[in-house]
Protein backbone atom coordinates (compact mmCIF):
# COMPACT_ATOMS: atom_id res chain seq x y z
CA UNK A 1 -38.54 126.50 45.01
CA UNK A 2 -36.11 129.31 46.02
CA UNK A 3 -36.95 131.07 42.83
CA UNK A 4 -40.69 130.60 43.49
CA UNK A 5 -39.90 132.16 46.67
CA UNK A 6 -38.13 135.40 45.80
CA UNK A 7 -40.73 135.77 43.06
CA UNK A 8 -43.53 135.88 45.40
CA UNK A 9 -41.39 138.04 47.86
CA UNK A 10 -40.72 140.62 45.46
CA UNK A 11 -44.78 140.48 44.17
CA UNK A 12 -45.53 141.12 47.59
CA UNK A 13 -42.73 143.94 48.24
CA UNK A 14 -44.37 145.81 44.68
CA UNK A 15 -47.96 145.48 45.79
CA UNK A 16 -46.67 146.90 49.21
CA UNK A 17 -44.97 149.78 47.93
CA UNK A 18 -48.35 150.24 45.06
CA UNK A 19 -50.61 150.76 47.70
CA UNK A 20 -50.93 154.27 49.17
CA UNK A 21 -50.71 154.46 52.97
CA UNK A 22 -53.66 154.36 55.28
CA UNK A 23 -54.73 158.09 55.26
CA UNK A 24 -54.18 159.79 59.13
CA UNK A 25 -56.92 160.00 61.65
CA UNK A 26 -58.93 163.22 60.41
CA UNK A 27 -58.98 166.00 63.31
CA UNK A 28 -62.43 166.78 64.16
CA UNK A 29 -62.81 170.44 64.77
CA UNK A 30 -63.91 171.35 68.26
CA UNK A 31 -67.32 172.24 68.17
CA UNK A 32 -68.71 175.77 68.15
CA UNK A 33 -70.41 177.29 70.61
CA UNK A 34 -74.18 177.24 70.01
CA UNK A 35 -75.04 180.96 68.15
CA UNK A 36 -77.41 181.44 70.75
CA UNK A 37 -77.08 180.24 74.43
CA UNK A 38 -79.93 177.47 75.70
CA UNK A 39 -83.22 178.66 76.64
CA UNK A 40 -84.83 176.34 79.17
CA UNK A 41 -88.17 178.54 80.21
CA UNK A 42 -91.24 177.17 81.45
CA UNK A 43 -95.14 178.19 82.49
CA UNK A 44 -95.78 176.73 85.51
CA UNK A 45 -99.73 175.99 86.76
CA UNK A 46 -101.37 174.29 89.38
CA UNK A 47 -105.62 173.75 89.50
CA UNK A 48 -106.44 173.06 93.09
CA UNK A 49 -109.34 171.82 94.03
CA UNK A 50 -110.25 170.54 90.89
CA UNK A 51 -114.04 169.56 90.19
CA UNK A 52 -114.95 171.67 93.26
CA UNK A 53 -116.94 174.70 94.28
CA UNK A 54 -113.96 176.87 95.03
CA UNK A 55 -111.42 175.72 92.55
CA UNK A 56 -108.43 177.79 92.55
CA UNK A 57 -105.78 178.47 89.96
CA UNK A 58 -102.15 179.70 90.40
CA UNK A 59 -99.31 180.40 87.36
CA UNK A 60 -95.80 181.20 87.57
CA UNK A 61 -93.33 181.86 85.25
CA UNK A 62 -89.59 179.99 85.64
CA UNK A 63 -86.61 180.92 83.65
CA UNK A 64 -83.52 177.98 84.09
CA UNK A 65 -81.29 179.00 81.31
CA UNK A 66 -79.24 181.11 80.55
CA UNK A 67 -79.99 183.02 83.75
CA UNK A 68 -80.53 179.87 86.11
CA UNK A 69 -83.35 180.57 88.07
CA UNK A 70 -85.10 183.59 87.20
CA UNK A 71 -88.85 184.50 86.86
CA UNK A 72 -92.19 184.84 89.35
CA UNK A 73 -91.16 181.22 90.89
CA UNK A 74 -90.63 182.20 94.30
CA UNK A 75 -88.14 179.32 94.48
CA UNK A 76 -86.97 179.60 91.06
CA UNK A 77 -83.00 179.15 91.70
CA UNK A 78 -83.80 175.58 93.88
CA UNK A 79 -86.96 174.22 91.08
CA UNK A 80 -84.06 174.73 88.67
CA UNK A 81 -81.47 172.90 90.41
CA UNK A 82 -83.96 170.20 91.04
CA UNK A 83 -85.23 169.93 87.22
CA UNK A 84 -81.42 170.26 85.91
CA UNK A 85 -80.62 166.92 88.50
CA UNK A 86 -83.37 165.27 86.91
CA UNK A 87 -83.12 165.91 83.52
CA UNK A 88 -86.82 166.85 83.08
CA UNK A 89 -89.71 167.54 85.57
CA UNK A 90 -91.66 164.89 84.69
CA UNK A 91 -88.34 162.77 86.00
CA UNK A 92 -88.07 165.02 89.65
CA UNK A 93 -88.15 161.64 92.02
CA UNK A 94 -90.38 161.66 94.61
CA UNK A 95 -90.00 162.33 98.19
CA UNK A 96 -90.01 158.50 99.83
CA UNK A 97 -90.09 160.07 103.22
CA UNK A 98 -93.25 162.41 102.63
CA UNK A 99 -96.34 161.50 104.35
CA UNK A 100 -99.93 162.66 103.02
CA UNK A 101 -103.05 162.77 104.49
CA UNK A 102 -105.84 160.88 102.49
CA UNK A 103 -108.33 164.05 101.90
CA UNK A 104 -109.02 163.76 97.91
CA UNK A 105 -108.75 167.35 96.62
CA UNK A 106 -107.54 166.88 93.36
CA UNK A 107 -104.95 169.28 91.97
CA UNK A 108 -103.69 169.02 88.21
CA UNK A 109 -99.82 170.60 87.81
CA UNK A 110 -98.85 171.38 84.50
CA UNK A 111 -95.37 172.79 82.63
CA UNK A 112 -95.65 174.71 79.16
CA UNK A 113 -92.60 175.35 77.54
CA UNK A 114 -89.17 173.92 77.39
CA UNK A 115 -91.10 170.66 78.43
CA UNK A 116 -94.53 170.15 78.19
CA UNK A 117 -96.04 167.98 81.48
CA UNK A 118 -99.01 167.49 82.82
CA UNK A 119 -100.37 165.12 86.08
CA UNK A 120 -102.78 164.57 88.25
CA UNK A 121 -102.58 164.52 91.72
CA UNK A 122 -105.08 163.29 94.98
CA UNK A 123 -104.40 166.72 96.74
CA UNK A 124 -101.54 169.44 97.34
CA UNK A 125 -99.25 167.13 99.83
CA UNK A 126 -98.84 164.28 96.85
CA UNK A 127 -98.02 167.09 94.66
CA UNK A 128 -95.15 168.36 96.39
CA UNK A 129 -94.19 164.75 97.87
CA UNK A 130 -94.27 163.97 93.91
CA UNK A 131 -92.38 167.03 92.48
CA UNK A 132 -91.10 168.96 95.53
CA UNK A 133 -89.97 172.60 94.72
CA UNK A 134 -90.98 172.54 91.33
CA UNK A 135 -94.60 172.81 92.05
CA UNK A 136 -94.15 174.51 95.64
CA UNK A 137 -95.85 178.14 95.00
């Protein structure tokens, strides 16, 4: 038995010593900086009045990156800061203390650009309730 036992001993010891060690953790590089910086840049629009006599349109343009908060927006620098918190526009929360008036004047707010969104609102108030600065112009 003692001879079965140093036989499988030294088995074990060669098949140890056969197999090549576990190779290290490979280092992953850190990355690069992206070639160009982010571009986050958006058309802004808003249709008030939608479906009636005096419709009105108004358009901005808002730059968020790389300058962060650039463009005709005359808010730019805070409609940034709000759509960076968020993540996107479409995910601004709205304002739970913000109280409308019922008057149906429908507005339609859209984004072209780094994100493409489009909604439609009861009137101006529900708007900015909805989206706050984002839409404020």
């Amino acid at each position: 038995m003692r001879a079965v036992t140093a036989a499988l001993a030294a088995c074990a010891a060669t098949a140890i010593a056969l197999v090549p060690a576990a190779p290290a953790a490979a280092e992953v590089p850190a990355a690069d900086p992206p070639a160009h910086p982010v571009y986050r840049a958006y058309r802004l629009q808003v249709v008030e009045g939608v479906g009636f006599e005096d419709e009105s349109v108004r358009e901005v343009s808002l730059v968020c990156a790389p300058k962060g908060g650039a463009g005709s927006h005359p808010r730019a620098a805070d409609a940034c800061a709000a759509i960076a918190r968020a993540g996107s526009i479409k995910a601004v929360p709205a304002d739970p203390a913000a109280a409308c008036t019922l008057e149906y004047r429908p507005v339609i707010a859209s984004a072209r650009g780094s994100e493409n969104y489009r909604a439609k609102f009861g009137n101006t108030c529900l708007l900015h309730a909805a989206k706050g600065v984002v839409f404020d112009f």
